[in-house]
PDB file of N, CA and C in Angstrom:
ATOM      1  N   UNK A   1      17.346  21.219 -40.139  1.00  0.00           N
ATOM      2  CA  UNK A   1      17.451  21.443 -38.716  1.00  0.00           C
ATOM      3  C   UNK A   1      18.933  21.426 -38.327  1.00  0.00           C
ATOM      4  N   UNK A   2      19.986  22.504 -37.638  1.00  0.00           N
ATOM      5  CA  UNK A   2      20.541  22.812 -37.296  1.00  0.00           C
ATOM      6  C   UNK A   2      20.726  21.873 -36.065  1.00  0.00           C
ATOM      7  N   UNK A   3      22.536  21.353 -35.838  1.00  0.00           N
ATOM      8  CA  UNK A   3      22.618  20.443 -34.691  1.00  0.00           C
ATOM      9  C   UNK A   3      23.208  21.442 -33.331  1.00  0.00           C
ATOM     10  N   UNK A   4      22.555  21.092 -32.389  1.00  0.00           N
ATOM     11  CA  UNK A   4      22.757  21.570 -31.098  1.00  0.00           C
ATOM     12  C   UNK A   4      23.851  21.877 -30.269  1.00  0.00           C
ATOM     13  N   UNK A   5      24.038  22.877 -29.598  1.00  0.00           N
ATOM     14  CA  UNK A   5      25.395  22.800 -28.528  1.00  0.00           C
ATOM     15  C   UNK A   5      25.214  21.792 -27.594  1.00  0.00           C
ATOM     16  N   UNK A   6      25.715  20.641 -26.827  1.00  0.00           N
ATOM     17  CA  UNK A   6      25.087  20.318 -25.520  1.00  0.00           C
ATOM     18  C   UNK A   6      24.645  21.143 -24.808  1.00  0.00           C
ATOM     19  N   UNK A   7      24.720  22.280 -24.587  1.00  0.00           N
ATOM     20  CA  UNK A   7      23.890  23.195 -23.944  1.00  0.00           C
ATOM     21  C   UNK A   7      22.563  23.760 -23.964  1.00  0.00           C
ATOM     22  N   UNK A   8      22.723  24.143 -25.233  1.00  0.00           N
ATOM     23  CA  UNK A   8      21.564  24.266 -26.445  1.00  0.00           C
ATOM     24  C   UNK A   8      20.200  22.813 -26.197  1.00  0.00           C
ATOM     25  N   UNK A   9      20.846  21.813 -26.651  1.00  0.00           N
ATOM     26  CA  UNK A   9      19.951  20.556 -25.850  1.00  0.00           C
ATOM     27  C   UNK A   9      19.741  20.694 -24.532  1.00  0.00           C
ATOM     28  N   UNK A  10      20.440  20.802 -23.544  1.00  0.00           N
ATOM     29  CA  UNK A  10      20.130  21.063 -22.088  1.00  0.00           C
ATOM     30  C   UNK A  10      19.353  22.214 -21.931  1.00  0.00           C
ATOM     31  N   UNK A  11      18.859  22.747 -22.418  1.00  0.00           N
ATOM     32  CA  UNK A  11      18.218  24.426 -22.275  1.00  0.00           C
ATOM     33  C   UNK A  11      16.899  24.051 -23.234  1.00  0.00           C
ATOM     34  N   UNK A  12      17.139  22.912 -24.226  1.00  0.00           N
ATOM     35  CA  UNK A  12      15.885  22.822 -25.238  1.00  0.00           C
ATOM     36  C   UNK A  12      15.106  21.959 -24.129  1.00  0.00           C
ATOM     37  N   UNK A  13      15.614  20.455 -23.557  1.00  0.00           N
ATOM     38  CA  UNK A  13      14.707  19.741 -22.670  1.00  0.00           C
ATOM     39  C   UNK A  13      14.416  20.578 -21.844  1.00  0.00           C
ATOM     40  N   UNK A  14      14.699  21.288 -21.076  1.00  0.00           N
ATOM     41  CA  UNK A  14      14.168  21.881 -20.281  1.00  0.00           C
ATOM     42  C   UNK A  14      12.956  22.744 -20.455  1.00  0.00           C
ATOM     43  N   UNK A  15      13.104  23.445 -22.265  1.00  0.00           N
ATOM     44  CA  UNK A  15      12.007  24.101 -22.440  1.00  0.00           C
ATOM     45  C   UNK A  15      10.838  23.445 -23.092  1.00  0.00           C
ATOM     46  N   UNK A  16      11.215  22.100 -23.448  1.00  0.00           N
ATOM     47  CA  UNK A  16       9.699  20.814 -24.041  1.00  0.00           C
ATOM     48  C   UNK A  16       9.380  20.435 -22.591  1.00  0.00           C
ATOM     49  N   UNK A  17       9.907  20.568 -21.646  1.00  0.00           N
ATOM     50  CA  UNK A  17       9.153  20.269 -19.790  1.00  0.00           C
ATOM     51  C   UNK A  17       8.437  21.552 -19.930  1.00  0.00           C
ATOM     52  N   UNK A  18       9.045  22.375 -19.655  1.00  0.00           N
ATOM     53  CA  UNK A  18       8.152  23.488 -19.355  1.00  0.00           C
ATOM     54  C   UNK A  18       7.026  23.838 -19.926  1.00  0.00           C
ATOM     55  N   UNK A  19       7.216  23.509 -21.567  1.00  0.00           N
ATOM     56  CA  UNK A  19       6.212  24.378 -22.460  1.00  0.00           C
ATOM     57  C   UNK A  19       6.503  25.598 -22.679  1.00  0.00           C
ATOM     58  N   UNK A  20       6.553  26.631 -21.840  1.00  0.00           N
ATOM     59  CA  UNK A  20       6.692  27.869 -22.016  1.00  0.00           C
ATOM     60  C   UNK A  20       7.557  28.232 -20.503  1.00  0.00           C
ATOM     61  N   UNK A  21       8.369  28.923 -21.213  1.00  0.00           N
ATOM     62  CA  UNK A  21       9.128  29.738 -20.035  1.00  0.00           C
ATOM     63  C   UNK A  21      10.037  31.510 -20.186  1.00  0.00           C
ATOM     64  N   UNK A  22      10.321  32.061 -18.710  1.00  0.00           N
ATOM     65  CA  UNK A  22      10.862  32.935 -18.999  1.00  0.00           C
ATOM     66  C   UNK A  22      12.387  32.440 -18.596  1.00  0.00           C
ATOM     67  N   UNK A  23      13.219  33.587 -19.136  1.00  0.00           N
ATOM     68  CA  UNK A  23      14.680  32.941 -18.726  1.00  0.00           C
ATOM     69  C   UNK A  23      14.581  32.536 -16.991  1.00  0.00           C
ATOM     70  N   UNK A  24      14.150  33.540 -16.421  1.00  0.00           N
ATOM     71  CA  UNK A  24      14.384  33.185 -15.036  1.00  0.00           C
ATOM     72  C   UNK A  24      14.081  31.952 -14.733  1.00  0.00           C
ATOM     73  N   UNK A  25      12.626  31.259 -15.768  1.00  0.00           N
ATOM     74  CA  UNK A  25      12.460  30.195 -15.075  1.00  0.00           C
ATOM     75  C   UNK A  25      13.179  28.651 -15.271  1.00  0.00           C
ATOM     76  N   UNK A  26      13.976  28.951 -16.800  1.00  0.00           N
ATOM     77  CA  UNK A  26      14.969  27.966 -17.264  1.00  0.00           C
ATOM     78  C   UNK A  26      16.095  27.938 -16.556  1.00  0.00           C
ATOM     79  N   UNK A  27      16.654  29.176 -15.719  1.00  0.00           N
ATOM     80  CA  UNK A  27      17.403  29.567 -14.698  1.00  0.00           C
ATOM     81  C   UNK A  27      17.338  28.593 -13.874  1.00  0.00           C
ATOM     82  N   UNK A  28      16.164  28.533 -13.307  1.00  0.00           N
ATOM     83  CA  UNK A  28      15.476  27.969 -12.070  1.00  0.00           C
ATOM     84  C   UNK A  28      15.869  26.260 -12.023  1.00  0.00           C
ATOM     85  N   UNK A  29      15.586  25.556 -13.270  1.00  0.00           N
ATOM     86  CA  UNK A  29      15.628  24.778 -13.364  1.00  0.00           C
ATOM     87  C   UNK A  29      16.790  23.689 -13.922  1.00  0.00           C
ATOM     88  N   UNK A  30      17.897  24.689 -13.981  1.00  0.00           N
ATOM     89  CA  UNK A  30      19.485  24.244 -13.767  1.00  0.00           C
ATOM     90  C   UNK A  30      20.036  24.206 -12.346  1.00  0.00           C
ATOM     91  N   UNK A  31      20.339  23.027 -12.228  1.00  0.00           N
ATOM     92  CA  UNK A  31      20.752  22.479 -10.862  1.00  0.00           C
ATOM     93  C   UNK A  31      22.519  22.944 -11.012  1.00  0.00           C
ATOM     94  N   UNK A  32      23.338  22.366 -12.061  1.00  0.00           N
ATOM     95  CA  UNK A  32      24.637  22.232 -12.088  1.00  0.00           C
ATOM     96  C   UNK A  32      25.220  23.223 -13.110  1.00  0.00           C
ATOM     97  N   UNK A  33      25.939  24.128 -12.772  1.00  0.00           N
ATOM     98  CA  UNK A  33      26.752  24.980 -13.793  1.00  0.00           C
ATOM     99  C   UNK A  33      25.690  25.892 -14.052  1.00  0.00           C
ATOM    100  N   UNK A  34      25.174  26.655 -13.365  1.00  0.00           N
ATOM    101  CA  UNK A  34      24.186  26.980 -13.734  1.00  0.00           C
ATOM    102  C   UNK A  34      24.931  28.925 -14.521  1.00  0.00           C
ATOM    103  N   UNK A  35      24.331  28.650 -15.544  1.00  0.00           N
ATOM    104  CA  UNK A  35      25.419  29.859 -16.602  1.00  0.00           C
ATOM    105  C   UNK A  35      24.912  31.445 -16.163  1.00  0.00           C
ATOM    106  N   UNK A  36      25.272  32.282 -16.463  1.00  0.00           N
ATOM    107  CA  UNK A  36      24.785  33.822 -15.677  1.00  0.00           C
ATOM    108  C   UNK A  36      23.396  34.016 -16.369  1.00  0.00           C
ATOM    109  N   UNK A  37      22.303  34.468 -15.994  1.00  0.00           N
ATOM    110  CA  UNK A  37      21.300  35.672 -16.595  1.00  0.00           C
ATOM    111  C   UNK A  37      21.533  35.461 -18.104  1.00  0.00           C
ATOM    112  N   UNK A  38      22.670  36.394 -18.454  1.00  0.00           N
ATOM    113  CA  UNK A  38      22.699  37.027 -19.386  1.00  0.00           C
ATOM    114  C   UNK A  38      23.036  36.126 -20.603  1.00  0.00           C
ATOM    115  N   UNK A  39      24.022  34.896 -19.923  1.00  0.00           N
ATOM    116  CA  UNK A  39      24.289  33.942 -20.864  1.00  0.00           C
ATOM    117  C   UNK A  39      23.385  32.967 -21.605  1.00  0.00           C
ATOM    118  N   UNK A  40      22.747  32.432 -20.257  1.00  0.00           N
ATOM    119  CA  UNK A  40      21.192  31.781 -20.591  1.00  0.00           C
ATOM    120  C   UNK A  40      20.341  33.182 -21.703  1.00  0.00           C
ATOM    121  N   UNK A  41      20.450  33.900 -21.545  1.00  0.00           N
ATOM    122  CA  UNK A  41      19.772  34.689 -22.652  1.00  0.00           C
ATOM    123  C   UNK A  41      19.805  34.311 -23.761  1.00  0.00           C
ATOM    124  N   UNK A  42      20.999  35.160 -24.422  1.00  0.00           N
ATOM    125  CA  UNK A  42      21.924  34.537 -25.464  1.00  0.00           C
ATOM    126  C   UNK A  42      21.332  33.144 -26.050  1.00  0.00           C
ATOM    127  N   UNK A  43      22.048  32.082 -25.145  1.00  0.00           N
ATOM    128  CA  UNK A  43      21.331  31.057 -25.661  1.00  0.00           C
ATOM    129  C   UNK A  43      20.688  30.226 -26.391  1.00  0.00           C
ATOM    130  N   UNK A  44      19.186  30.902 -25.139  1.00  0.00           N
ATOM    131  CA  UNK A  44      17.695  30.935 -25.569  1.00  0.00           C
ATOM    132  C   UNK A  44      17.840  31.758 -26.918  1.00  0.00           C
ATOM    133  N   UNK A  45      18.044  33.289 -26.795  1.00  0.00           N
ATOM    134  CA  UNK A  45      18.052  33.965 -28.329  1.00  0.00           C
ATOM    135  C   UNK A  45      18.814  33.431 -29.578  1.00  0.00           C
ATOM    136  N   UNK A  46      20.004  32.521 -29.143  1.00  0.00           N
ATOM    137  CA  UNK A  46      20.569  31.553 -30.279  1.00  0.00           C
ATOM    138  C   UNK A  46      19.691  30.027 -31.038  1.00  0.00           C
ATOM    139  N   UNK A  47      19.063  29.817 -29.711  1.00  0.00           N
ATOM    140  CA  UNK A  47      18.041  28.918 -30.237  1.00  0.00           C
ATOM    141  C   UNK A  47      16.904  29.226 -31.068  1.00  0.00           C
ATOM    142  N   UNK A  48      16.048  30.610 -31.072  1.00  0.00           N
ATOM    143  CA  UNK A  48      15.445  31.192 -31.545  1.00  0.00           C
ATOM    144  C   UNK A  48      15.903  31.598 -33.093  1.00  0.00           C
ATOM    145  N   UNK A  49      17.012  31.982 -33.257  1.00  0.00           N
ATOM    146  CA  UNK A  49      17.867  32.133 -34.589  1.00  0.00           C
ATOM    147  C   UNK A  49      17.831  30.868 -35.345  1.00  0.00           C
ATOM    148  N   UNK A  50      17.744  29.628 -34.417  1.00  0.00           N
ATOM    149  CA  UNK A  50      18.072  28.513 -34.902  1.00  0.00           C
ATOM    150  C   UNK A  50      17.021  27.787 -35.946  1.00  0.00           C
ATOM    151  N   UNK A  51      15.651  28.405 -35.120  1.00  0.00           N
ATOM    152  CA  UNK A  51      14.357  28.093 -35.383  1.00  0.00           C
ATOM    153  C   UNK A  51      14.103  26.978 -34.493  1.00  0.00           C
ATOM    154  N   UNK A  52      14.286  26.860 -33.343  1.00  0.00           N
ATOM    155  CA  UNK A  52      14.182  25.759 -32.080  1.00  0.00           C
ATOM    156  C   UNK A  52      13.002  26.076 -31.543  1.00  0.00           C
ATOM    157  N   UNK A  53      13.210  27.902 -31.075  1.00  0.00           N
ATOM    158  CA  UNK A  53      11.908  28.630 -30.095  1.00  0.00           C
ATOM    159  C   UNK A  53      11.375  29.649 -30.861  1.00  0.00           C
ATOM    160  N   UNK A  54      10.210  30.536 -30.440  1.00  0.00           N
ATOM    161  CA  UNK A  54      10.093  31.303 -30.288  1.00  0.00           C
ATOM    162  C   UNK A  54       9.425  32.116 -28.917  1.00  0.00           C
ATOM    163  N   UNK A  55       8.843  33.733 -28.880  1.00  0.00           N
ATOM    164  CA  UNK A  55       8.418  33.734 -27.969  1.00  0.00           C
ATOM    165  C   UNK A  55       7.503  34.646 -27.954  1.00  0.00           C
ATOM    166  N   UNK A  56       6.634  34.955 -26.884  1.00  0.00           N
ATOM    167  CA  UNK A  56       5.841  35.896 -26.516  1.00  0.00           C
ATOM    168  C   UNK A  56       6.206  36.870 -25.567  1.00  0.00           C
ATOM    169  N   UNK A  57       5.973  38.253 -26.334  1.00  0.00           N
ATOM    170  CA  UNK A  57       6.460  39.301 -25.906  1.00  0.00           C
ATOM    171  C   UNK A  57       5.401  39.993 -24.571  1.00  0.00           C
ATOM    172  N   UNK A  58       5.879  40.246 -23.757  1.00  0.00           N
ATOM    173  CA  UNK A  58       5.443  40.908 -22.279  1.00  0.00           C
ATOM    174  C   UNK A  58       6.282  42.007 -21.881  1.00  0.00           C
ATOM    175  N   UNK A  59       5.780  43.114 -22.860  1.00  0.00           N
ATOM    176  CA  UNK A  59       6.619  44.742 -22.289  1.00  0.00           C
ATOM    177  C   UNK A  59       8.068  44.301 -23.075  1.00  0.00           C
ATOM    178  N   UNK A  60       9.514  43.981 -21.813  1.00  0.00           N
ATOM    179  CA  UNK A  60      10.549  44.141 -22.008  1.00  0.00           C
ATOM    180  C   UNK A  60      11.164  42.413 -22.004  1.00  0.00           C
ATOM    181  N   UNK A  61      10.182  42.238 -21.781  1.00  0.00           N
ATOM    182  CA  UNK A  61      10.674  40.473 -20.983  1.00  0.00           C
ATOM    183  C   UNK A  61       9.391  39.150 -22.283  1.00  0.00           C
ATOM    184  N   UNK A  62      10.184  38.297 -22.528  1.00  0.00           N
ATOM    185  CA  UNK A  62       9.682  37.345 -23.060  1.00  0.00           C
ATOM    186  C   UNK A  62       9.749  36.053 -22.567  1.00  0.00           C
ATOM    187  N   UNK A  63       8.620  35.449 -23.329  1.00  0.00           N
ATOM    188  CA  UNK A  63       8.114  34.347 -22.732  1.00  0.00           C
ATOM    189  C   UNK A  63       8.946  33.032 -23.886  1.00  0.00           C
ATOM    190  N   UNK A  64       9.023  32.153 -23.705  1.00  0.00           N
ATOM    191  CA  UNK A  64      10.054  31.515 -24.728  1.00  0.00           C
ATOM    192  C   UNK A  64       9.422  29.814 -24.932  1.00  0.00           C
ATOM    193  N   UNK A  65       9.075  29.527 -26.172  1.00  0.00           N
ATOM    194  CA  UNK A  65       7.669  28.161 -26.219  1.00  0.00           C
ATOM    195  C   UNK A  65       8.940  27.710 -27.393  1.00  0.00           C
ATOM    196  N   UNK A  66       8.897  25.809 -27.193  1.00  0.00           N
ATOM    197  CA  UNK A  66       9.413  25.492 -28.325  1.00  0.00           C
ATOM    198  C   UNK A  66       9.027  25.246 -29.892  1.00  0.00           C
ATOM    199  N   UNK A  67       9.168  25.220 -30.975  1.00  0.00           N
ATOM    200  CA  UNK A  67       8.381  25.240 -31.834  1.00  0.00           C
ATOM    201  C   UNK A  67       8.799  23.675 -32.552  1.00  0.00           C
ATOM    202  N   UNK A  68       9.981  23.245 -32.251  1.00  0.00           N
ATOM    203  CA  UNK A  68      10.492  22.232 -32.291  1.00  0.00           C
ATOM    204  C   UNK A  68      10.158  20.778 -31.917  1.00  0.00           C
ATOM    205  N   UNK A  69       9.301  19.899 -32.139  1.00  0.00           N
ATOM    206  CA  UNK A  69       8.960  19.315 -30.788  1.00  0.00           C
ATOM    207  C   UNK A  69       9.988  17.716 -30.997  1.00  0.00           C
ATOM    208  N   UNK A  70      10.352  17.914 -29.728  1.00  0.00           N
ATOM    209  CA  UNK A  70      10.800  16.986 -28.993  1.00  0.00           C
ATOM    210  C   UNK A  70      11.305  15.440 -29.973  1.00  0.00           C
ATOM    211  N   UNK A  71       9.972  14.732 -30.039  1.00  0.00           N
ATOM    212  CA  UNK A  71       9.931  13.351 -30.804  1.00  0.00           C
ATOM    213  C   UNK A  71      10.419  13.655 -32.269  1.00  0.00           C
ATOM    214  N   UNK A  72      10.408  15.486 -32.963  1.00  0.00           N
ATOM    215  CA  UNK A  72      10.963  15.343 -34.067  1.00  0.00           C
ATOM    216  C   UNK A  72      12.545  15.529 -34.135  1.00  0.00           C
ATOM    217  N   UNK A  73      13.329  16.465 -32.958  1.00  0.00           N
ATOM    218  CA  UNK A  73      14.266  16.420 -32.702  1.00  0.00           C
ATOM    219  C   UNK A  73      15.216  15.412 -32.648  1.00  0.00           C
ATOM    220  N   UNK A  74      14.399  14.319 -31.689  1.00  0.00           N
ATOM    221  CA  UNK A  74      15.216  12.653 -30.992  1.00  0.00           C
ATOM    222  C   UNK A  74      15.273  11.913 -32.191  1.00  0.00           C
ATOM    223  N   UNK A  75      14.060  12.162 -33.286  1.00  0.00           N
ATOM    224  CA  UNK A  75      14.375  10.971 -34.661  1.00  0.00           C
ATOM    225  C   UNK A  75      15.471  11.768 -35.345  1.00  0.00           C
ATOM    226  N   UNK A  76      16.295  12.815 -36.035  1.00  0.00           N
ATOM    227  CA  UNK A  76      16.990  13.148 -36.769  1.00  0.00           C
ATOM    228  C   UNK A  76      17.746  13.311 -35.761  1.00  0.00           C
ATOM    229  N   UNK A  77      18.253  13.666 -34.505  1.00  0.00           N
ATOM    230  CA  UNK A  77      19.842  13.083 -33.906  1.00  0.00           C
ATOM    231  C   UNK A  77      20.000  11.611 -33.283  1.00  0.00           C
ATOM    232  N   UNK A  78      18.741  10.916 -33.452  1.00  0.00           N
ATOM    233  CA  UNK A  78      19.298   9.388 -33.592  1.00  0.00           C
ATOM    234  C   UNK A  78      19.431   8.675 -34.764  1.00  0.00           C
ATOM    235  N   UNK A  79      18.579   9.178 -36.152  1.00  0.00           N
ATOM    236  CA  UNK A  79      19.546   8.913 -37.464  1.00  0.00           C
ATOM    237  C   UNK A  79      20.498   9.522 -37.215  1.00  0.00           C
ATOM    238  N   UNK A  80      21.203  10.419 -37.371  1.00  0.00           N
ATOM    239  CA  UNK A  80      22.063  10.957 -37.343  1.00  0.00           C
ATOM    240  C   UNK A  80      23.385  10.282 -36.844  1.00  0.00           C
ATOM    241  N   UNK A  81      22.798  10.071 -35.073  1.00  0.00           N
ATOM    242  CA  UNK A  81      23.898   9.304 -34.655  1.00  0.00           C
ATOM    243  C   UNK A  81      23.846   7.967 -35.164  1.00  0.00           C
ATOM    244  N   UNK A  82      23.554   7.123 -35.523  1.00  0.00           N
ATOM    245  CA  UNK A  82      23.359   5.979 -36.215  1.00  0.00           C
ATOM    246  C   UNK A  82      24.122   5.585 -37.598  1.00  0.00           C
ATOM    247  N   UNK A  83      23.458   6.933 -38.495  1.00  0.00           N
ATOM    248  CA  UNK A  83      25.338   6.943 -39.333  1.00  0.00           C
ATOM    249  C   UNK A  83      26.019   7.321 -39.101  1.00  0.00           C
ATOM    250  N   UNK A  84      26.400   8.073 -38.419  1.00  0.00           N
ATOM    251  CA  UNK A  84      27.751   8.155 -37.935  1.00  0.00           C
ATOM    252  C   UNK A  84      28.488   7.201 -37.148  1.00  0.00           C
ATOM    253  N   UNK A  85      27.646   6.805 -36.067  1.00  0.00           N
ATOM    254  CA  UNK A  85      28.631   5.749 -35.131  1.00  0.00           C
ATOM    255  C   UNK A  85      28.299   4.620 -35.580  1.00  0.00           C
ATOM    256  N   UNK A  86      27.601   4.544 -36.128  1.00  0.00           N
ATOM    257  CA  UNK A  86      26.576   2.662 -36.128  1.00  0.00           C
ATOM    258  C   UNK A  86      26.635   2.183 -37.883  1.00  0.00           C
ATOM    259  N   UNK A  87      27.847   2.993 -38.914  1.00  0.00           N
ATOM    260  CA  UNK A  87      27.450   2.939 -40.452  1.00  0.00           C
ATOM    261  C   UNK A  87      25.702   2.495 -40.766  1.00  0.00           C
ATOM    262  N   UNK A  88      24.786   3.556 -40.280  1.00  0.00           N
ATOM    263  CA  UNK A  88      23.594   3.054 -40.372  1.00  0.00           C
ATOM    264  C   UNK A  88      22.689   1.889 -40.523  1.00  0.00           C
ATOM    265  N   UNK A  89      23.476   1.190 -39.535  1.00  0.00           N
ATOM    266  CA  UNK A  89      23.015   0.081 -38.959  1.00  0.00           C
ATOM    267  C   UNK A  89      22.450  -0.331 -37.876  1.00  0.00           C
ATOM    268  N   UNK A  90      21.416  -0.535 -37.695  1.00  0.00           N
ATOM    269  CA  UNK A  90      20.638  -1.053 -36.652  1.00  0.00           C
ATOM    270  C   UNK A  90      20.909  -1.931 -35.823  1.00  0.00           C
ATOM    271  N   UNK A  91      21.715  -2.951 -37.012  1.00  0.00           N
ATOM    272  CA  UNK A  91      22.261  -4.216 -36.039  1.00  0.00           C
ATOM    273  C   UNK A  91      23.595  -3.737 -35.061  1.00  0.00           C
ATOM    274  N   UNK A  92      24.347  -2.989 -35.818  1.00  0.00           N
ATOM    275  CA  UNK A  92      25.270  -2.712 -35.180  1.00  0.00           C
ATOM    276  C   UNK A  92      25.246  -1.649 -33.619  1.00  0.00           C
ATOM    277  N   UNK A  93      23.996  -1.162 -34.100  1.00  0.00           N
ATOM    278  CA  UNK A  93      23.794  -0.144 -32.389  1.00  0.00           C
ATOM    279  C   UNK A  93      23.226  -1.460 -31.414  1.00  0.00           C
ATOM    280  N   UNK A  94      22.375  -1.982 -31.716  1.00  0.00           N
ATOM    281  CA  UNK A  94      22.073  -3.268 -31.231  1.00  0.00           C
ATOM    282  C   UNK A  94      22.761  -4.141 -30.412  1.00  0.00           C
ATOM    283  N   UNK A  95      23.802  -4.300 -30.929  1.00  0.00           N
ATOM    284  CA  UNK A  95      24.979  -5.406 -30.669  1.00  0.00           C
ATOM    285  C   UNK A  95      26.065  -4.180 -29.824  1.00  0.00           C
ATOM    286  N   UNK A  96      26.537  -2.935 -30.453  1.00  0.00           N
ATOM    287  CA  UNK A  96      26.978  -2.253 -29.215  1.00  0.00           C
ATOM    288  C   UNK A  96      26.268  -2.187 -27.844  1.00  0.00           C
ATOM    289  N   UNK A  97      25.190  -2.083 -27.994  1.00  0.00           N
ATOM    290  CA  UNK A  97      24.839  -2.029 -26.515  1.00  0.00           C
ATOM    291  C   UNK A  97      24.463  -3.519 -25.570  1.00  0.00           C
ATOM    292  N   UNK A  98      24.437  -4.158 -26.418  1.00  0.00           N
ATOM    293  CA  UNK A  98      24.689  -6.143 -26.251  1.00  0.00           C
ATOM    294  C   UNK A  98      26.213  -6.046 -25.214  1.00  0.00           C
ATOM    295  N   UNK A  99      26.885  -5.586 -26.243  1.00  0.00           N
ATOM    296  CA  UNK A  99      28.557  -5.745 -25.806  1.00  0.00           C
ATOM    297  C   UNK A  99      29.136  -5.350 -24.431  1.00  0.00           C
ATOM    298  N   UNK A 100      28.140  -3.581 -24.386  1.00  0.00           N
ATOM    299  CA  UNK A 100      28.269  -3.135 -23.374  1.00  0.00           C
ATOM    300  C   UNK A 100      27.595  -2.888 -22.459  1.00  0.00           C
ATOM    301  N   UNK A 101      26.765  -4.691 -22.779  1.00  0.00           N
ATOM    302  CA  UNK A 101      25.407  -4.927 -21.154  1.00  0.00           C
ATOM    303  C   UNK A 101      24.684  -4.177 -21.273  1.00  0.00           C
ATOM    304  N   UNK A 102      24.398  -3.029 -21.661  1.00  0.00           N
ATOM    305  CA  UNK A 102      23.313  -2.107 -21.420  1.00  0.00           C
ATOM    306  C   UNK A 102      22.036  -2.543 -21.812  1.00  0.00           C
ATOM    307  N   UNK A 103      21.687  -3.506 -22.410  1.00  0.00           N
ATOM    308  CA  UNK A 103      20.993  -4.220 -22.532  1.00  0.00           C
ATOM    309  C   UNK A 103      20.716  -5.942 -22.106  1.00  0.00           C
ATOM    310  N   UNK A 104      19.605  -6.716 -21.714  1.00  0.00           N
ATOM    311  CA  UNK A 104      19.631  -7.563 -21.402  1.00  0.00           C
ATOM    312  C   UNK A 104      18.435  -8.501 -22.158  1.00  0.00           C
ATOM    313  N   UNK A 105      18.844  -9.721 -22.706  1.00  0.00           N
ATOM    314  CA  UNK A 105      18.833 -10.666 -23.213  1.00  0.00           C
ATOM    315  C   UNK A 105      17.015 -10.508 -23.165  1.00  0.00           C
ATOM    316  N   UNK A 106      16.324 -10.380 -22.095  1.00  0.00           N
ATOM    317  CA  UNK A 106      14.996 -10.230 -22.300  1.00  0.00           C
ATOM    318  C   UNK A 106      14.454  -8.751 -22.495  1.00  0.00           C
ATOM    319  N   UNK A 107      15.164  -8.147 -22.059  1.00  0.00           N
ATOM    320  CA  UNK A 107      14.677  -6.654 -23.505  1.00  0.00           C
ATOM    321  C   UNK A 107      14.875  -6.680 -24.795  1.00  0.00           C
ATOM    322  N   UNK A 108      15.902  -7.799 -25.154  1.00  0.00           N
ATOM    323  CA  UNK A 108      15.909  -7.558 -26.771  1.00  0.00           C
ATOM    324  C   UNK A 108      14.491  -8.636 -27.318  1.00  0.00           C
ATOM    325  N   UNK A 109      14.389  -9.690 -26.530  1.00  0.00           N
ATOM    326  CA  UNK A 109      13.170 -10.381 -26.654  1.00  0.00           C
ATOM    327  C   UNK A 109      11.914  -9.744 -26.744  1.00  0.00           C
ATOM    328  N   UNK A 110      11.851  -8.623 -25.870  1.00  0.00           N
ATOM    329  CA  UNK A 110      11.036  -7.704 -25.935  1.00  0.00           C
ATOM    330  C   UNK A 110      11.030  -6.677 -27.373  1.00  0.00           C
ATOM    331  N   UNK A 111      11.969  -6.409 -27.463  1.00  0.00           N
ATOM    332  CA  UNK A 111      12.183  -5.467 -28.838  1.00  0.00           C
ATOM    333  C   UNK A 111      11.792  -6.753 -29.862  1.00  0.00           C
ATOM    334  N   UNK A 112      12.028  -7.398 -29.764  1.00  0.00           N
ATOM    335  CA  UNK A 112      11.658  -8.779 -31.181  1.00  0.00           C
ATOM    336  C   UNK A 112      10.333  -8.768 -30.954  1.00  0.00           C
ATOM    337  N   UNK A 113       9.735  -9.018 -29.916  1.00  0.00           N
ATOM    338  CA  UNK A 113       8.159  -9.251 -30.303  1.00  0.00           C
ATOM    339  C   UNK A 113       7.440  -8.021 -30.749  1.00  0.00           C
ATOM    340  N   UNK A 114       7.863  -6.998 -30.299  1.00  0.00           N
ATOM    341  CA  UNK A 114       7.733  -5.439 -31.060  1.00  0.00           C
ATOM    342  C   UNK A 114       7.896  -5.102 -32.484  1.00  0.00           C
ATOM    343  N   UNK A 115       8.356  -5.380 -32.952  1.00  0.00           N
ATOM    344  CA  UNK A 115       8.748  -5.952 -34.514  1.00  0.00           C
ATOM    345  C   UNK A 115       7.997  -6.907 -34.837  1.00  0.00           C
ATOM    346  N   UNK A 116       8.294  -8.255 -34.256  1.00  0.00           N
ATOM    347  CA  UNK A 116       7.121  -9.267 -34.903  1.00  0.00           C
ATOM    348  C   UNK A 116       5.661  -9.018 -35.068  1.00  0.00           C
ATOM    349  N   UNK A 117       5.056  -7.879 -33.752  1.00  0.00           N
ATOM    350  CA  UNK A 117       3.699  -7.866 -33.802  1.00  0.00           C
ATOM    351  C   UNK A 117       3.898  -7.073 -34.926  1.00  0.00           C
ATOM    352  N   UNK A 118       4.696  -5.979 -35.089  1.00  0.00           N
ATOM    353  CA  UNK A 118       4.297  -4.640 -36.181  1.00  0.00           C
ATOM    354  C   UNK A 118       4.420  -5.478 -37.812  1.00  0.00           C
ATOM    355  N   UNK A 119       4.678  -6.828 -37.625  1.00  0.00           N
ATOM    356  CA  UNK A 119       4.744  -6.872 -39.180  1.00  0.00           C
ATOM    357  C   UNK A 119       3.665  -7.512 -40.055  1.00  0.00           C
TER     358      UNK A 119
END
């Protein structure tokens, strides 16, 4: 699996919400920066190259479904990011987000009993 443009991700969530869409309607559903027609095309047709989408053909205009799904995407770019930023360590993403509060003392309690029940 091929890693993403941020854009590419911003254009993929949008199309695991949708399920199926036409460009216009991935259009639709960019609030900020929203890129021309033709670019959002592209894109979508780069993602398709990628093996992300494919689509269903209507005359001149296609319909665009992911083939990718979602929960398999988020596990190989969070290994991913994990060795890279975290030397594939668990403890260490753990404790970064300890460091930087983003977590609190009874969510990790929570994550422990999540583990304890699963073992």
């Amino acid at each position: 699996m091929q890693k993403l443009t941020n854009k590419e991700e911003e254009i993929m969530q949008i199309l695991w919400k949708l399920k199926k869409a036409f460009v216009k309607d991935v259009l639709a559903e960019i609030k900020e920066d929203q890129p021309h027609y033709n670019t959002l095309s592209t894109i979508i047709r780069n993602l398709e190259d990628k093996g992300f989408v494919a689509h269903n053909a209507y005359g001149n205009t296609h319909q665009y479904y992911p083939i990718v799904k979602m929960e398999d995407y988020r596990k190989r770019f969070m290994n991913t990011a994990i060795e890279t930023y975290f030397n594939s360590s668990y403890k260490n993403l753990v404790s970064f987000f300890a460091e930087e509060e983003k977590i609190s003392a009874e969510e990790l309690r929570e994550i422990l009993a999540l583990i304890e029940k699963k073992q």
